[in-house]
C-alpha atoms as a PDB file:
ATOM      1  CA  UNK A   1       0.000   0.000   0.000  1.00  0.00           C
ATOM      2  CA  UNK A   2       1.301   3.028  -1.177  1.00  0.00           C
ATOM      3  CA  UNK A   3       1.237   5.988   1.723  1.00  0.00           C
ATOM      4  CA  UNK A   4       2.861   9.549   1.333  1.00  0.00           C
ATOM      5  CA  UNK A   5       3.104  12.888   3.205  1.00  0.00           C
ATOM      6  CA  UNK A   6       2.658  15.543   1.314  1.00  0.00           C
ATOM      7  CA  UNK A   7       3.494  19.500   1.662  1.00  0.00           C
ATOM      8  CA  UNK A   8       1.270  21.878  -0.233  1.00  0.00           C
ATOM      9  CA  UNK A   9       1.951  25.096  -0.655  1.00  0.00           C
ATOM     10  CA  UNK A  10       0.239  28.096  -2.444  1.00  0.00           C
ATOM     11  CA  UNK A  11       3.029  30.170  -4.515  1.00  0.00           C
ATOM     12  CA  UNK A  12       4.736  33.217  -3.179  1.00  0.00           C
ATOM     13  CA  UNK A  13       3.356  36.814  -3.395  1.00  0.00           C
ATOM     14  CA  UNK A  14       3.208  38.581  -7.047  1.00  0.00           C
ATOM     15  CA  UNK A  15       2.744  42.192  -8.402  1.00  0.00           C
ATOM     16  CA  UNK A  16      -0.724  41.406  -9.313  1.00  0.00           C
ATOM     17  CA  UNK A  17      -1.393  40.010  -5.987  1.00  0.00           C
ATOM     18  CA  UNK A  18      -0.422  43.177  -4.610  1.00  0.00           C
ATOM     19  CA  UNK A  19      -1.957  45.443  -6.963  1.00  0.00           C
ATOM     20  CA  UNK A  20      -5.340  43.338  -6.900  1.00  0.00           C
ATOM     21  CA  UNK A  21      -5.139  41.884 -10.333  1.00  0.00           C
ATOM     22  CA  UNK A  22      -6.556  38.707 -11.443  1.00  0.00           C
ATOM     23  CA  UNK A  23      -4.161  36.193 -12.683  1.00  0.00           C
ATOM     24  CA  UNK A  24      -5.667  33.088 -13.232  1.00  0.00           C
ATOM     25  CA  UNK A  25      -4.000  29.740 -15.506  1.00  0.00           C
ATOM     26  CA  UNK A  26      -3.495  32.077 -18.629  1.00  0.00           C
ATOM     27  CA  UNK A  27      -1.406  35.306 -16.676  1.00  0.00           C
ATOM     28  CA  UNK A  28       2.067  33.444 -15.744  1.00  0.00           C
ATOM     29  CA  UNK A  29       3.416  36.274 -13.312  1.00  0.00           C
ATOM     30  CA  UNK A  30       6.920  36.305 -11.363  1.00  0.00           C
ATOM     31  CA  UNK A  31       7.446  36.613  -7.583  1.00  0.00           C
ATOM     32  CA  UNK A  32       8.166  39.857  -6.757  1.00  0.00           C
ATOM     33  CA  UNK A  33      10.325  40.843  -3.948  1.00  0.00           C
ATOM     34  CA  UNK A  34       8.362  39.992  -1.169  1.00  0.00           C
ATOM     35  CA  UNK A  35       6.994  36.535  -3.400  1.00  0.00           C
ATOM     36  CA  UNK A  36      10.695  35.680  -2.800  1.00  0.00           C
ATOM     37  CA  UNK A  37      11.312  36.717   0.700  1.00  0.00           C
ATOM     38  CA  UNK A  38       8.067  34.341   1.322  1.00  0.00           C
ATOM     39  CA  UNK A  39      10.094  31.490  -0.915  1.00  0.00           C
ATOM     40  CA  UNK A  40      13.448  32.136   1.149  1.00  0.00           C
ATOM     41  CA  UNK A  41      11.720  31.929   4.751  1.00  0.00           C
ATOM     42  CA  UNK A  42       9.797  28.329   3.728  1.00  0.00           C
ATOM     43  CA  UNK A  43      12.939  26.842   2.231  1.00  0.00           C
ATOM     44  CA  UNK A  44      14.835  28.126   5.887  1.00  0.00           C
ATOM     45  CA  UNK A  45      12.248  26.415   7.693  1.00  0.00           C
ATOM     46  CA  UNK A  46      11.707  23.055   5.704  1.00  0.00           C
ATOM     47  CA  UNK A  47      15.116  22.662   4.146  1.00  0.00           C
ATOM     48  CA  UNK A  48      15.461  19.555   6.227  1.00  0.00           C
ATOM     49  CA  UNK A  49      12.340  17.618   5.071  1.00  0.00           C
ATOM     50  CA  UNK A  50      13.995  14.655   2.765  1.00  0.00           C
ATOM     51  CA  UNK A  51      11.460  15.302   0.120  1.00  0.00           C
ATOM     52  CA  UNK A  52      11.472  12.718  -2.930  1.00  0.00           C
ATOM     53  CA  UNK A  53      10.123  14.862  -5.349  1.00  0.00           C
ATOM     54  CA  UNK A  54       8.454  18.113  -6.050  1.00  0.00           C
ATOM     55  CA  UNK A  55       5.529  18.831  -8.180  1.00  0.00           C
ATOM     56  CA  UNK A  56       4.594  22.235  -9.595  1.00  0.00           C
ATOM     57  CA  UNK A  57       2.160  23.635 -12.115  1.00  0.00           C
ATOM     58  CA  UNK A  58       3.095  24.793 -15.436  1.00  0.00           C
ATOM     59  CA  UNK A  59       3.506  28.673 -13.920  1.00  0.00           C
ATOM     60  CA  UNK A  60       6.662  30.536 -12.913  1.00  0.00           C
ATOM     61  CA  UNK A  61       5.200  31.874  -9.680  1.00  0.00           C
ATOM     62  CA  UNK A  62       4.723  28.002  -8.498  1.00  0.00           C
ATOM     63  CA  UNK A  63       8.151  26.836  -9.603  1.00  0.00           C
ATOM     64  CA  UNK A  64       9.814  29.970  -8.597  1.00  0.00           C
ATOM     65  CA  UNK A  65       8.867  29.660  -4.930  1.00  0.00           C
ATOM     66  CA  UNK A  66      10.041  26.022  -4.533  1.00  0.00           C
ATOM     67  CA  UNK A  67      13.289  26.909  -6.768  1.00  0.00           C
ATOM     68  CA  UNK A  68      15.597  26.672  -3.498  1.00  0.00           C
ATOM     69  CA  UNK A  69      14.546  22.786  -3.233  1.00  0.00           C
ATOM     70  CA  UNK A  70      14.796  22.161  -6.677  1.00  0.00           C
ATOM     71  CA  UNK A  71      18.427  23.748  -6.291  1.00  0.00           C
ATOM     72  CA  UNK A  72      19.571  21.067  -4.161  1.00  0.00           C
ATOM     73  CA  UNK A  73      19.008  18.593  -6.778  1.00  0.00           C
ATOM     74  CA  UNK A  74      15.661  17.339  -5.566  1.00  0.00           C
ATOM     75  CA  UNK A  75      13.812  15.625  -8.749  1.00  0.00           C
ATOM     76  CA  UNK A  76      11.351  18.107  -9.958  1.00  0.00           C
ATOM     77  CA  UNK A  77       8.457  17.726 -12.438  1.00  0.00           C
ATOM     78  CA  UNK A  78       5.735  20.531 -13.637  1.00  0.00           C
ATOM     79  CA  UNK A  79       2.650  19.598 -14.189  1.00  0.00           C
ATOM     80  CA  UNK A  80      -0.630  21.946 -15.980  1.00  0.00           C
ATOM     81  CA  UNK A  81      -3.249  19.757 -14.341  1.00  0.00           C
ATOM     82  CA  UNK A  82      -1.682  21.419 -11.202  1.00  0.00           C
ATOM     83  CA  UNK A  83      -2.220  25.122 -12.903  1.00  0.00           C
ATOM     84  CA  UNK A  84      -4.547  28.350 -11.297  1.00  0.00           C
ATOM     85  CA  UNK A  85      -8.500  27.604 -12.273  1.00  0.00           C
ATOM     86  CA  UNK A  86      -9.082  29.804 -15.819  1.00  0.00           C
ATOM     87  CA  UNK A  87     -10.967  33.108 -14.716  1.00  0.00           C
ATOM     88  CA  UNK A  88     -11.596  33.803 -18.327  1.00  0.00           C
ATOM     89  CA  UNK A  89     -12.122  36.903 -19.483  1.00  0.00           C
ATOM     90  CA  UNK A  90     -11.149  38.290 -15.896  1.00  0.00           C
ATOM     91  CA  UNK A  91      -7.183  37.412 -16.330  1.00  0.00           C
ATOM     92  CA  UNK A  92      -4.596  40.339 -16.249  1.00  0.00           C
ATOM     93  CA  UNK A  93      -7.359  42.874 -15.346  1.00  0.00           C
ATOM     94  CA  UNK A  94      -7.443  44.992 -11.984  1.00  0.00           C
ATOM     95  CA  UNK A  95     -10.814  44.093  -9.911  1.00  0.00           C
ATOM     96  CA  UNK A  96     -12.927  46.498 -10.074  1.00  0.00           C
ATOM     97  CA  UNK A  97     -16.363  46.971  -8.075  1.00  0.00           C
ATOM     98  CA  UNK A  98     -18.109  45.186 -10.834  1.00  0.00           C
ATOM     99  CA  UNK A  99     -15.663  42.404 -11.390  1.00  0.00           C
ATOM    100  CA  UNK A 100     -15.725  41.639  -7.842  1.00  0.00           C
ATOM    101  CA  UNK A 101     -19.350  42.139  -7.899  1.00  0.00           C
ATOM    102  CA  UNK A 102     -19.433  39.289 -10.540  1.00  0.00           C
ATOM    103  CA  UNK A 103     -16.589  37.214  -8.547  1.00  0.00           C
ATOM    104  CA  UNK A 104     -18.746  37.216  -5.405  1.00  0.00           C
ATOM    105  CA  UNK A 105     -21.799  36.203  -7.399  1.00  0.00           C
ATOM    106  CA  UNK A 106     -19.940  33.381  -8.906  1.00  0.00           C
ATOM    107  CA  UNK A 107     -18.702  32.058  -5.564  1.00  0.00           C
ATOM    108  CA  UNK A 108     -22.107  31.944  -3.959  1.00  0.00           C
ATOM    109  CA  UNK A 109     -23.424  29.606  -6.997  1.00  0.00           C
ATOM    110  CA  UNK A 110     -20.650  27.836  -6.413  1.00  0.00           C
ATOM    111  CA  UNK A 111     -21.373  27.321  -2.877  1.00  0.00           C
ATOM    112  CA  UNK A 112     -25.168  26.455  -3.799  1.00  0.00           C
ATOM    113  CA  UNK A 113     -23.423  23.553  -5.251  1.00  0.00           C
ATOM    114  CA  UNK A 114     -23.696  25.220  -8.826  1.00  0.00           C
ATOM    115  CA  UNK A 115     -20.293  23.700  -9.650  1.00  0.00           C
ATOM    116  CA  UNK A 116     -20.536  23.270 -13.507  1.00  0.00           C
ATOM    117  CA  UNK A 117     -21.011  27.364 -13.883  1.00  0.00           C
ATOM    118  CA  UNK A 118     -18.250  28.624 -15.861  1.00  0.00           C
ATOM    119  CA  UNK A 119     -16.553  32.425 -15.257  1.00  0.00           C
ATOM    120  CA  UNK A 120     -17.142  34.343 -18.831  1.00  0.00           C
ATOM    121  CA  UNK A 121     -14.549  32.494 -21.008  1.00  0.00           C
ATOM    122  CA  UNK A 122     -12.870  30.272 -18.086  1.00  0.00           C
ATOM    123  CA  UNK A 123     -13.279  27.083 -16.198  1.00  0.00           C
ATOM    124  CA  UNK A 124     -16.021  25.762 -14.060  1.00  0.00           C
ATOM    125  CA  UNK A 125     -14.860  23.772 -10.619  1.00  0.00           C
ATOM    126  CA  UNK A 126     -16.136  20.843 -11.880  1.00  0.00           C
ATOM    127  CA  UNK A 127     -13.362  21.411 -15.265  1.00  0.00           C
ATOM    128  CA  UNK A 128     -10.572  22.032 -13.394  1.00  0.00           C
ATOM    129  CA  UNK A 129     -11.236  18.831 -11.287  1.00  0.00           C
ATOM    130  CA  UNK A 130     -11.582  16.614 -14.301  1.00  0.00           C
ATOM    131  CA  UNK A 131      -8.059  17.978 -15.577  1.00  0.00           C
ATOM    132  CA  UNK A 132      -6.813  17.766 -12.307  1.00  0.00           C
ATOM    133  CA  UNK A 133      -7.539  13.948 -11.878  1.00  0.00           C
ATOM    134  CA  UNK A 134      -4.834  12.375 -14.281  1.00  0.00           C
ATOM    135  CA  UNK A 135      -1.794  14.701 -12.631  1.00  0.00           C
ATOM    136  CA  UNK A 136      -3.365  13.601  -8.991  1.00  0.00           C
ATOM    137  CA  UNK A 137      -3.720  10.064 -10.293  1.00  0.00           C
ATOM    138  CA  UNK A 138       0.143  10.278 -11.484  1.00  0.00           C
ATOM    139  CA  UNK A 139       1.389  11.975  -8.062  1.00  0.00           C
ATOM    140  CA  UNK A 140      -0.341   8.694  -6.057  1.00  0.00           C
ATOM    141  CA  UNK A 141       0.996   6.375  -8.363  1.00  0.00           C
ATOM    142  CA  UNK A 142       4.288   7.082  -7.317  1.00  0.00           C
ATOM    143  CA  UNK A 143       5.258   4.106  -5.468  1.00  0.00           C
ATOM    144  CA  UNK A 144       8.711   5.247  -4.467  1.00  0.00           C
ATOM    145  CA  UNK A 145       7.884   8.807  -3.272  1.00  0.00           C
ATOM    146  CA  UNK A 146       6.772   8.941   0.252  1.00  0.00           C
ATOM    147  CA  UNK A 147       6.978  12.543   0.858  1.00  0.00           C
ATOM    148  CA  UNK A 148       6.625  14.775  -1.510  1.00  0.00           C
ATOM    149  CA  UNK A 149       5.858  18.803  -1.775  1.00  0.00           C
ATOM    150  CA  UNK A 150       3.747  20.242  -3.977  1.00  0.00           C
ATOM    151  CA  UNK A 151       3.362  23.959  -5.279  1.00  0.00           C
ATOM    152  CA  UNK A 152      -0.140  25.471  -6.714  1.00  0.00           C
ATOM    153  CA  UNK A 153      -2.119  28.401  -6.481  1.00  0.00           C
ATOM    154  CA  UNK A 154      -4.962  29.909  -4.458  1.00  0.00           C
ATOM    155  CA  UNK A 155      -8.414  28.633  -5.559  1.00  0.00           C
ATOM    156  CA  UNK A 156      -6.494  25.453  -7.141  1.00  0.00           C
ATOM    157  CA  UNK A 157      -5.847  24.427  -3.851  1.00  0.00           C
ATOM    158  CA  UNK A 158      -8.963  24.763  -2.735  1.00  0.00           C
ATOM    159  CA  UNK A 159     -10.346  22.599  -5.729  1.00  0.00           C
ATOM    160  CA  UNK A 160      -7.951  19.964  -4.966  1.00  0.00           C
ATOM    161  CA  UNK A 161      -8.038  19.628  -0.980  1.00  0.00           C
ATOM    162  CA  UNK A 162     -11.963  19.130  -2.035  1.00  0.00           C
ATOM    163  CA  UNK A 163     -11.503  16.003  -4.296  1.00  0.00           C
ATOM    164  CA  UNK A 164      -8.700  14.597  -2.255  1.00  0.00           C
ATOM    165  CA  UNK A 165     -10.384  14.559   0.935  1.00  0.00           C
ATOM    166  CA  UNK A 166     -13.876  14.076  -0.765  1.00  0.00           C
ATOM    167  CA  UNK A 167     -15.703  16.958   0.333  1.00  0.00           C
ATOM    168  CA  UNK A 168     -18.270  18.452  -2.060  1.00  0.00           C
ATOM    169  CA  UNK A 169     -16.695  20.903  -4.550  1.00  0.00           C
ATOM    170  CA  UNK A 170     -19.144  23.472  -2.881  1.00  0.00           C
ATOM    171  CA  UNK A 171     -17.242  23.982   0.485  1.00  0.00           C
ATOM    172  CA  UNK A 172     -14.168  24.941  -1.177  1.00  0.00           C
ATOM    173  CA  UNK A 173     -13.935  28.014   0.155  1.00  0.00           C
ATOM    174  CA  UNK A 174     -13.813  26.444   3.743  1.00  0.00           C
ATOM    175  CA  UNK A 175     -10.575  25.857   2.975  1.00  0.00           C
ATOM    176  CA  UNK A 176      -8.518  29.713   3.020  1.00  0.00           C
ATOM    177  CA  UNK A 177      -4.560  30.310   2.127  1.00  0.00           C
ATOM    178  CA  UNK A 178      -2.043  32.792   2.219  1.00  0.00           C
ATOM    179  CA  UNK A 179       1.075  33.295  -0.277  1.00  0.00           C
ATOM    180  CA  UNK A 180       3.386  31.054   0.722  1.00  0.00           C
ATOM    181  CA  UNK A 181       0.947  29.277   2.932  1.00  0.00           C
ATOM    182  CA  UNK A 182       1.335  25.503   4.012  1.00  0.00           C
ATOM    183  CA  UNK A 183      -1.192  22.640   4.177  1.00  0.00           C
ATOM    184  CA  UNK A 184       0.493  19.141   4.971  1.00  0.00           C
ATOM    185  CA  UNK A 185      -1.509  16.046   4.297  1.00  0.00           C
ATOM    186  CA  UNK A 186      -1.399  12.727   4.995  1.00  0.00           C
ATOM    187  CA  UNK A 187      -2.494   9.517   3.006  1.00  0.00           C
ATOM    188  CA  UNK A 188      -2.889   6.313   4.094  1.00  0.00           C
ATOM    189  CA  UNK A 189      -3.269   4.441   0.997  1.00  0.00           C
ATOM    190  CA  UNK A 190      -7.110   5.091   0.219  1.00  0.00           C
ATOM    191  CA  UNK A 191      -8.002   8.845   2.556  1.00  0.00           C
ATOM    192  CA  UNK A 192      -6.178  11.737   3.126  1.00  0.00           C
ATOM    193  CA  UNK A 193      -5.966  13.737   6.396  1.00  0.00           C
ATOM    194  CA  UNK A 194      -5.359  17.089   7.122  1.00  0.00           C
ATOM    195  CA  UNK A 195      -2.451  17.466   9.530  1.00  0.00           C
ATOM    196  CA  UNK A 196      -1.567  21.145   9.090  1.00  0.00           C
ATOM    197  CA  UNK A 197      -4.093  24.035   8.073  1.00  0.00           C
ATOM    198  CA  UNK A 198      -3.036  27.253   6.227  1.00  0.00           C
ATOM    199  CA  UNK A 199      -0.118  27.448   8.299  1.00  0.00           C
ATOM    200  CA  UNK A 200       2.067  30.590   7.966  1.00  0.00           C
ATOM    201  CA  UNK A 201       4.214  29.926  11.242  1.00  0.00           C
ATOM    202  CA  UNK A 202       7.505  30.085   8.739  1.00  0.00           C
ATOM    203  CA  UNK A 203       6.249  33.675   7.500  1.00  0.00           C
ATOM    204  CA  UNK A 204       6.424  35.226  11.132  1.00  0.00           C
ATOM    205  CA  UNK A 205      10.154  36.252  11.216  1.00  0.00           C
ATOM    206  CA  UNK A 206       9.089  38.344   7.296  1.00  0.00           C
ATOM    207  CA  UNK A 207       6.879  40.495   9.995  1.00  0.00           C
ATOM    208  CA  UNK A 208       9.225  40.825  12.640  1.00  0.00           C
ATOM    209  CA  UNK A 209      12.011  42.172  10.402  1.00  0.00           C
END
């Protein structure tokens, strides 16, 4: 029976983070400065986890704020089943009051269980599930990685913790993050656990400096 830990992690701050802009699957940003202050304070803190592998999306900010693991030679592979959900239309725009008008009205059909809605021109929760399945399926199939750490984004997380611990796609927003914030899991062969919840503990010493 195959079991693994696994470290998830939402990527490091960005300009359009700051600056309130949507990014999204199709808007592949950089960190910015503090995005790699975030990066620097994780890999100090969990430099000493033997991790077997890590798993990114197909975006820079992901891979970016794991780099310092990858540095030390850890084997690395980036996957787009892994990537941001597609806000559509929405991507590389500033919110304004009636975008996040919109946004809000989306998330509460979402949480009326109106999964298969679609933001203008993007993907519904119920899409990015079904093309998150084969790069989940792939990660678990890995017999000889036991722990592992894996780097998405914000409401991609959210999608995934849902399938993976088999709660309805409609309390995904039960689940909140940070940049840089840190959910570890643990699976057991057939159900994951939640060990660690939107932990920022490794962020602290960014606030006292």
């Amino acid at each position: 029976m195959i079991t693994k830990k696994v470290y998830l992690v939402r990527h490091g701050q960005t300009d359009y983070n700051l600056q309130n802009i949507v990014q999204g699957s199709g808007v592949d940003t950089d960190l910015n400065d503090t995005g790699w202050k975030q990066a620097r304070a994780f890999f100090d803190a969990y430099q000493h986890i033997p991790f077997d592998k890590v798993y990114t999306s197909a975006l820079k900010r992901s891979q970016q704020s794991v780099q310092r693991f990858i540095d030390l030679g850890i084997p690395t592979e980036a996957l787009a089943g892994l990537n941001e959900i597609s806000w559509g239309t929405k991507e590389g725009h500033k919110v304004t009051p009636a975008e996040d008008e919109y946004y809000h009205h989306m998330l509460r059909e979402w949480q009326k269980g109106n999964v298969h809605l679609r933001i203008e021109g993007g993907e519904s929760p119920n899409e990015v599930v079904a093309r998150m399945k084969p790069a989940v399926d792939h990660i678990l199939n890995q017999k000889d990685e036991q722990t592992i750490l894996i780097c998405m984004h914000g409401r991609a997380i959210r999608i995934i913790l849902c399938h993976l611990l088999n709660y309805p796609l409609r309390s995904m927003d039960m689940f909140e993050h940070q940049n840089l914030c840190l959910y570890v899991l643990n699976y057991n062969g057939q159900t994951f656990s939640v060990e660690r919840y939107n932990d920022t503990k490794h962020l602290n010493a960014l606030s006292e400096s």
